[in-house]
PDB file of N, CA and C in Angstrom:
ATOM      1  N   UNK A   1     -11.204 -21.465 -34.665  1.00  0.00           N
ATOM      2  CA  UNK A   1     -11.687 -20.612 -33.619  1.00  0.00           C
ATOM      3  C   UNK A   1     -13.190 -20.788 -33.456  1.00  0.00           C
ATOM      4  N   UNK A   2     -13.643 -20.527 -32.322  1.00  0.00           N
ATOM      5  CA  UNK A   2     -15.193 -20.581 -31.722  1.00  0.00           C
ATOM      6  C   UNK A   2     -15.450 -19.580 -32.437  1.00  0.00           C
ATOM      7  N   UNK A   3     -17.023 -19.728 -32.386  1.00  0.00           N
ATOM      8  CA  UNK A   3     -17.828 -18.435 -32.582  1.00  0.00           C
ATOM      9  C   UNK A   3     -18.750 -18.134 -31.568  1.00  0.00           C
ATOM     10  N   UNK A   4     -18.187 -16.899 -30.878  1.00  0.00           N
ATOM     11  CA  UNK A   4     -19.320 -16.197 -29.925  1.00  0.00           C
ATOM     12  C   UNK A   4     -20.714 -15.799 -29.856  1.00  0.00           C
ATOM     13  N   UNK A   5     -21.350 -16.362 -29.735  1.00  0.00           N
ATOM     14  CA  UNK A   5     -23.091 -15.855 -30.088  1.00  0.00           C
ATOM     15  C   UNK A   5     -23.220 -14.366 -29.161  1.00  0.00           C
ATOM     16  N   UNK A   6     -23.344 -13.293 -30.191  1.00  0.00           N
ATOM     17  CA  UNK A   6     -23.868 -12.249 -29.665  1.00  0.00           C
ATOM     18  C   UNK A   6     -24.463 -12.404 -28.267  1.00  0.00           C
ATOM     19  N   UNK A   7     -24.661 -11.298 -27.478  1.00  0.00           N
ATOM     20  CA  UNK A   7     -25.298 -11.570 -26.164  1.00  0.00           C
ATOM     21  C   UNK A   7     -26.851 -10.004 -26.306  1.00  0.00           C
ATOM     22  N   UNK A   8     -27.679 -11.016 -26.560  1.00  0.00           N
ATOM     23  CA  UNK A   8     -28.735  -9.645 -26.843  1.00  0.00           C
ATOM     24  C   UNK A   8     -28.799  -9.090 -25.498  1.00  0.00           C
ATOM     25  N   UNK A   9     -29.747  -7.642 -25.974  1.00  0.00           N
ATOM     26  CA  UNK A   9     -30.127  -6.720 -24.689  1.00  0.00           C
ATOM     27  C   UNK A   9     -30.675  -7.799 -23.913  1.00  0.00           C
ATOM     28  N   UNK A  10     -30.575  -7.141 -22.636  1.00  0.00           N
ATOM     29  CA  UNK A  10     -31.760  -8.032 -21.624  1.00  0.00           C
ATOM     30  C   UNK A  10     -31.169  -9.592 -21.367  1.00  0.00           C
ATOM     31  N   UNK A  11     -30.269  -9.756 -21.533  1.00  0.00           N
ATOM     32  CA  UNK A  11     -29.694 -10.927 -21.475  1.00  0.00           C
ATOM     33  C   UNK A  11     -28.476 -10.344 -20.360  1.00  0.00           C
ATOM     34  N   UNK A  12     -28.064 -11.888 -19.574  1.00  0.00           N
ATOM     35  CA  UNK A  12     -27.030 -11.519 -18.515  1.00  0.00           C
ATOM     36  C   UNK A  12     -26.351 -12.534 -18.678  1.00  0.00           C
ATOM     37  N   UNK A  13     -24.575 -12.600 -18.692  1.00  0.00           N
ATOM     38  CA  UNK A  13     -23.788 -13.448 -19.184  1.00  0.00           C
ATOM     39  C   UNK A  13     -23.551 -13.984 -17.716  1.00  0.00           C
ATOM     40  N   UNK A  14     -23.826 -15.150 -17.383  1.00  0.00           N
ATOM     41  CA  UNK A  14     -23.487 -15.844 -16.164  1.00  0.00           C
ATOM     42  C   UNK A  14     -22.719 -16.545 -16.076  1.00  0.00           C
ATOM     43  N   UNK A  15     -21.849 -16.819 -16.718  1.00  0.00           N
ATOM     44  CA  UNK A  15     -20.466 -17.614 -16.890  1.00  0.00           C
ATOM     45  C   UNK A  15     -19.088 -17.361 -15.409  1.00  0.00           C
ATOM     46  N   UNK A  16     -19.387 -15.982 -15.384  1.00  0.00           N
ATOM     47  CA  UNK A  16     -18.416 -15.807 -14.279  1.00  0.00           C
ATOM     48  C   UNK A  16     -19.008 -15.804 -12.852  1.00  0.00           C
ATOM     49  N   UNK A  17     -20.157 -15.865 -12.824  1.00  0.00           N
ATOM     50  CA  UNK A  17     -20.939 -16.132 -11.514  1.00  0.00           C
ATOM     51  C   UNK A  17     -20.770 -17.465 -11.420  1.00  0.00           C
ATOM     52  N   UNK A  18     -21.101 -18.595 -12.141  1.00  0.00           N
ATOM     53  CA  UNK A  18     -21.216 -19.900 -12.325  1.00  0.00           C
ATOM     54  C   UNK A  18     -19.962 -20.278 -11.812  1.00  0.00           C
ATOM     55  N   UNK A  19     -18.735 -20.173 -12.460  1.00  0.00           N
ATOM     56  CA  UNK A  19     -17.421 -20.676 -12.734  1.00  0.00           C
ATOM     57  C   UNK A  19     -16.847 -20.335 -10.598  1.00  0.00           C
ATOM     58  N   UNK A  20     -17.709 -19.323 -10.049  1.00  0.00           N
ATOM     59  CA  UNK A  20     -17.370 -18.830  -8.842  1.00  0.00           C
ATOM     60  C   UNK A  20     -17.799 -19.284  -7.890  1.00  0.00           C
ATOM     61  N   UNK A  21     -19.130 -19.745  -8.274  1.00  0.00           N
ATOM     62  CA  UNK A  21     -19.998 -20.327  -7.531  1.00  0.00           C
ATOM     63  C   UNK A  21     -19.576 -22.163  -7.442  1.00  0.00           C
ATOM     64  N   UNK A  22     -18.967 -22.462  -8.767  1.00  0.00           N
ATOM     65  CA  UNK A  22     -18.337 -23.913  -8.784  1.00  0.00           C
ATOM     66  C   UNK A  22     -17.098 -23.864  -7.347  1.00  0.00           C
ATOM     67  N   UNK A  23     -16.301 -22.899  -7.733  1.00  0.00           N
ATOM     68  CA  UNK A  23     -14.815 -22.359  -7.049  1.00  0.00           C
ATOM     69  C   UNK A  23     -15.538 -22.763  -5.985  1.00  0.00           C
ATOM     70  N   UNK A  24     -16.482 -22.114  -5.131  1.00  0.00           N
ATOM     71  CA  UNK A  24     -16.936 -21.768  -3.515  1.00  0.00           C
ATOM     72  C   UNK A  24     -17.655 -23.603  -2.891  1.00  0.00           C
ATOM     73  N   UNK A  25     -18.148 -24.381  -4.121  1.00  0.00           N
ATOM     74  CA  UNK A  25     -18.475 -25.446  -3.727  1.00  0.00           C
ATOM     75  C   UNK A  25     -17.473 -26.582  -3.993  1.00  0.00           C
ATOM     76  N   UNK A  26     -16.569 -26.444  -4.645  1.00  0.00           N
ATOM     77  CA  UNK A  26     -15.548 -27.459  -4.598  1.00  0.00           C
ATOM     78  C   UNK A  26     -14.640 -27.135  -3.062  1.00  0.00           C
ATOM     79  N   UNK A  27     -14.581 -26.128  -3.478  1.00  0.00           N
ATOM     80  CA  UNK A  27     -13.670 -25.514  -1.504  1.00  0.00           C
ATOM     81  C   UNK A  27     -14.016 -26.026  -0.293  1.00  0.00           C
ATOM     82  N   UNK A  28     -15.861 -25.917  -0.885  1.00  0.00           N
ATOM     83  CA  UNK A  28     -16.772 -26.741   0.462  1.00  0.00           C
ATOM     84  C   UNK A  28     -16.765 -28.162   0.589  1.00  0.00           C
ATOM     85  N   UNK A  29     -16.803 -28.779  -0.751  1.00  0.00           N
ATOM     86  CA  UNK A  29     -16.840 -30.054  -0.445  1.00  0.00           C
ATOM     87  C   UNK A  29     -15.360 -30.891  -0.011  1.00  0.00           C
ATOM     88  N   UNK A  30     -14.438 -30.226  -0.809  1.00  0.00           N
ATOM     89  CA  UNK A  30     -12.605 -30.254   0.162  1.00  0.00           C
ATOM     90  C   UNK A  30     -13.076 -30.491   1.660  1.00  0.00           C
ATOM     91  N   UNK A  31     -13.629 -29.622   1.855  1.00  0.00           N
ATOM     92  CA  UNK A  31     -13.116 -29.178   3.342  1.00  0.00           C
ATOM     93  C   UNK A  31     -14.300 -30.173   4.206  1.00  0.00           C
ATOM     94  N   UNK A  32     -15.509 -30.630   3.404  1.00  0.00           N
ATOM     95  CA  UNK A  32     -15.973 -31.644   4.177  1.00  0.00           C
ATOM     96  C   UNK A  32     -15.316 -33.093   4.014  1.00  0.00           C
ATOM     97  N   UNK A  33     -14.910 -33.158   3.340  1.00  0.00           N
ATOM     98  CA  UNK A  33     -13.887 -34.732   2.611  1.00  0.00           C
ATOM     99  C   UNK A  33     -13.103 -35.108   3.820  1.00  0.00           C
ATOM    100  N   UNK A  34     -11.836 -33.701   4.122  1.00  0.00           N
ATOM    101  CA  UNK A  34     -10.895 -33.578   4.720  1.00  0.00           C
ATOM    102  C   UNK A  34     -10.768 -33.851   6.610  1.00  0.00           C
ATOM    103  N   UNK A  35     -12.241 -33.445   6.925  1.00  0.00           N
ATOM    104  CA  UNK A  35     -12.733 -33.558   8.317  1.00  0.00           C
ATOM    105  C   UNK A  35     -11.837 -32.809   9.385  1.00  0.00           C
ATOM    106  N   UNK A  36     -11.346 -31.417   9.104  1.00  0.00           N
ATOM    107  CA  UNK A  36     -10.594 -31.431   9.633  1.00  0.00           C
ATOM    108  C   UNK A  36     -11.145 -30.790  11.050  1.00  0.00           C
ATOM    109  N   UNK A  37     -10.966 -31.650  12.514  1.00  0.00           N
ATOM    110  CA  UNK A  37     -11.515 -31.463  13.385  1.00  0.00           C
ATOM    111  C   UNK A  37     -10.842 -30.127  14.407  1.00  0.00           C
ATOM    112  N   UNK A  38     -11.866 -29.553  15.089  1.00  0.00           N
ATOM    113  CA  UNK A  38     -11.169 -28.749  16.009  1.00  0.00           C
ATOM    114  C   UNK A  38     -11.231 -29.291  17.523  1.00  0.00           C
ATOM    115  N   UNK A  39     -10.081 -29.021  18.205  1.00  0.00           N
ATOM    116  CA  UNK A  39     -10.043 -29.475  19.268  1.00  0.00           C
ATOM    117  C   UNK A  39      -9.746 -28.556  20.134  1.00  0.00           C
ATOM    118  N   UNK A  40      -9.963 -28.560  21.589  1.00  0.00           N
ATOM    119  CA  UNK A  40     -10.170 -27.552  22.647  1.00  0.00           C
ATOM    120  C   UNK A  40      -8.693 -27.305  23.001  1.00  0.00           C
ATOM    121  N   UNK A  41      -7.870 -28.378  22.496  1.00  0.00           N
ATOM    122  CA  UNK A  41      -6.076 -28.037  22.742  1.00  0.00           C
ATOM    123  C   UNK A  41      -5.440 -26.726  22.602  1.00  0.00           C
ATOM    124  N   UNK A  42      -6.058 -26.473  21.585  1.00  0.00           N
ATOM    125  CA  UNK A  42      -5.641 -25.697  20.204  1.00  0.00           C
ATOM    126  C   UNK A  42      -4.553 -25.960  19.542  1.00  0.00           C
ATOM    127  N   UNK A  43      -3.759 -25.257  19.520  1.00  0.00           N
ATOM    128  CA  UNK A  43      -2.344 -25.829  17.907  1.00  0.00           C
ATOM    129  C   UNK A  43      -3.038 -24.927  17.043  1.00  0.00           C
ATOM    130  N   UNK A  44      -1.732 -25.434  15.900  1.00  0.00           N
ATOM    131  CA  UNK A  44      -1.847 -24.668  14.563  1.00  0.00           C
ATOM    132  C   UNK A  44      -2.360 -25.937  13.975  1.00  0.00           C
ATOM    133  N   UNK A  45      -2.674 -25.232  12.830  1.00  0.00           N
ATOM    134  CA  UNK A  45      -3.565 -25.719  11.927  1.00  0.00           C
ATOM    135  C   UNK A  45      -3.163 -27.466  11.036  1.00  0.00           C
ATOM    136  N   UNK A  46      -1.685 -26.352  10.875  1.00  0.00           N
ATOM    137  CA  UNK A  46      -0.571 -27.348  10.443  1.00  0.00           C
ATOM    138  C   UNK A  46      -0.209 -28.947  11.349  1.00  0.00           C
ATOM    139  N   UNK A  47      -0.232 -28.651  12.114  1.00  0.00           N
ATOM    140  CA  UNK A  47       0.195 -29.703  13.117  1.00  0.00           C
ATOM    141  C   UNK A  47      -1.198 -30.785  13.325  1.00  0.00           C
ATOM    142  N   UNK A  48      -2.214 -29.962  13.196  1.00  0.00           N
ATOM    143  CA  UNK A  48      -3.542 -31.089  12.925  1.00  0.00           C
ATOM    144  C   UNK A  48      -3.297 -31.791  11.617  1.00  0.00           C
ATOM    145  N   UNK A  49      -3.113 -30.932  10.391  1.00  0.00           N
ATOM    146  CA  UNK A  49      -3.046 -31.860   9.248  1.00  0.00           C
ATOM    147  C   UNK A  49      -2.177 -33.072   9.631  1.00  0.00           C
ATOM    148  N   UNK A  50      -0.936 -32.591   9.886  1.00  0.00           N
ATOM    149  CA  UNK A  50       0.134 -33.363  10.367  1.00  0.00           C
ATOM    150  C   UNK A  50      -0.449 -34.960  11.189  1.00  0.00           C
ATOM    151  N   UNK A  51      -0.802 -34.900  11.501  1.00  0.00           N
ATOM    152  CA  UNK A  51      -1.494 -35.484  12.935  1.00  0.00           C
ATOM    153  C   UNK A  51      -2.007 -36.199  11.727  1.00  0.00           C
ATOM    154  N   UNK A  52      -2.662 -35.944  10.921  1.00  0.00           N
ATOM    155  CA  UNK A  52      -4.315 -37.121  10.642  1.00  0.00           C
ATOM    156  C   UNK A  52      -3.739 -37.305   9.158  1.00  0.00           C
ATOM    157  N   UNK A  53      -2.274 -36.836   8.650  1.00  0.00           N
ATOM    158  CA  UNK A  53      -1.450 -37.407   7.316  1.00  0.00           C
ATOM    159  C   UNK A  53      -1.858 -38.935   7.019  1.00  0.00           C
ATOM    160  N   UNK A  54      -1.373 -39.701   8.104  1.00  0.00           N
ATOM    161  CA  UNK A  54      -1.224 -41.245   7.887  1.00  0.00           C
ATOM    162  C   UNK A  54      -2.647 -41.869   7.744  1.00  0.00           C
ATOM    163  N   UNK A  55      -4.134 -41.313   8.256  1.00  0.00           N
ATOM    164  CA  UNK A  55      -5.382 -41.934   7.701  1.00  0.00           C
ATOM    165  C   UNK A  55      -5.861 -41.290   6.231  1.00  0.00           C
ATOM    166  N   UNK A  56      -4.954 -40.502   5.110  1.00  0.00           N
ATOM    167  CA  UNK A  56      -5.428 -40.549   4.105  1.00  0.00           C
ATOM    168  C   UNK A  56      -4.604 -40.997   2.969  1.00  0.00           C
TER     169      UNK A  56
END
């Protein structure tokens, strides 16, 4: 088993800010990878993925 290092006063455990803040930029960089374009047609969302399956 680990050993936890005490967390003194005045100290702030940032582990779960961090780990959230990773979450919110992997989501972002997905979603720039993915390109998923909007078009003035409209449709569902689904049917765009659909559409642009075969260039990835």
């Amino acid at each position: 088993m680990g050993y936890d290092a005490p967390i003194v006063q005045g100290e702030v455990d940032t582990g779960r800010l961090e780990a959230f803040s990773d979450g919110v930029f992997a989501i972002a960089i997905t979603l720039l990878i993915i390109e998923v374009g909007v078009n003035e047609e409209g449709g569902s969302l689904a049917e765009r993925l659909v559409e642009q399956w075969p260039s990835y």
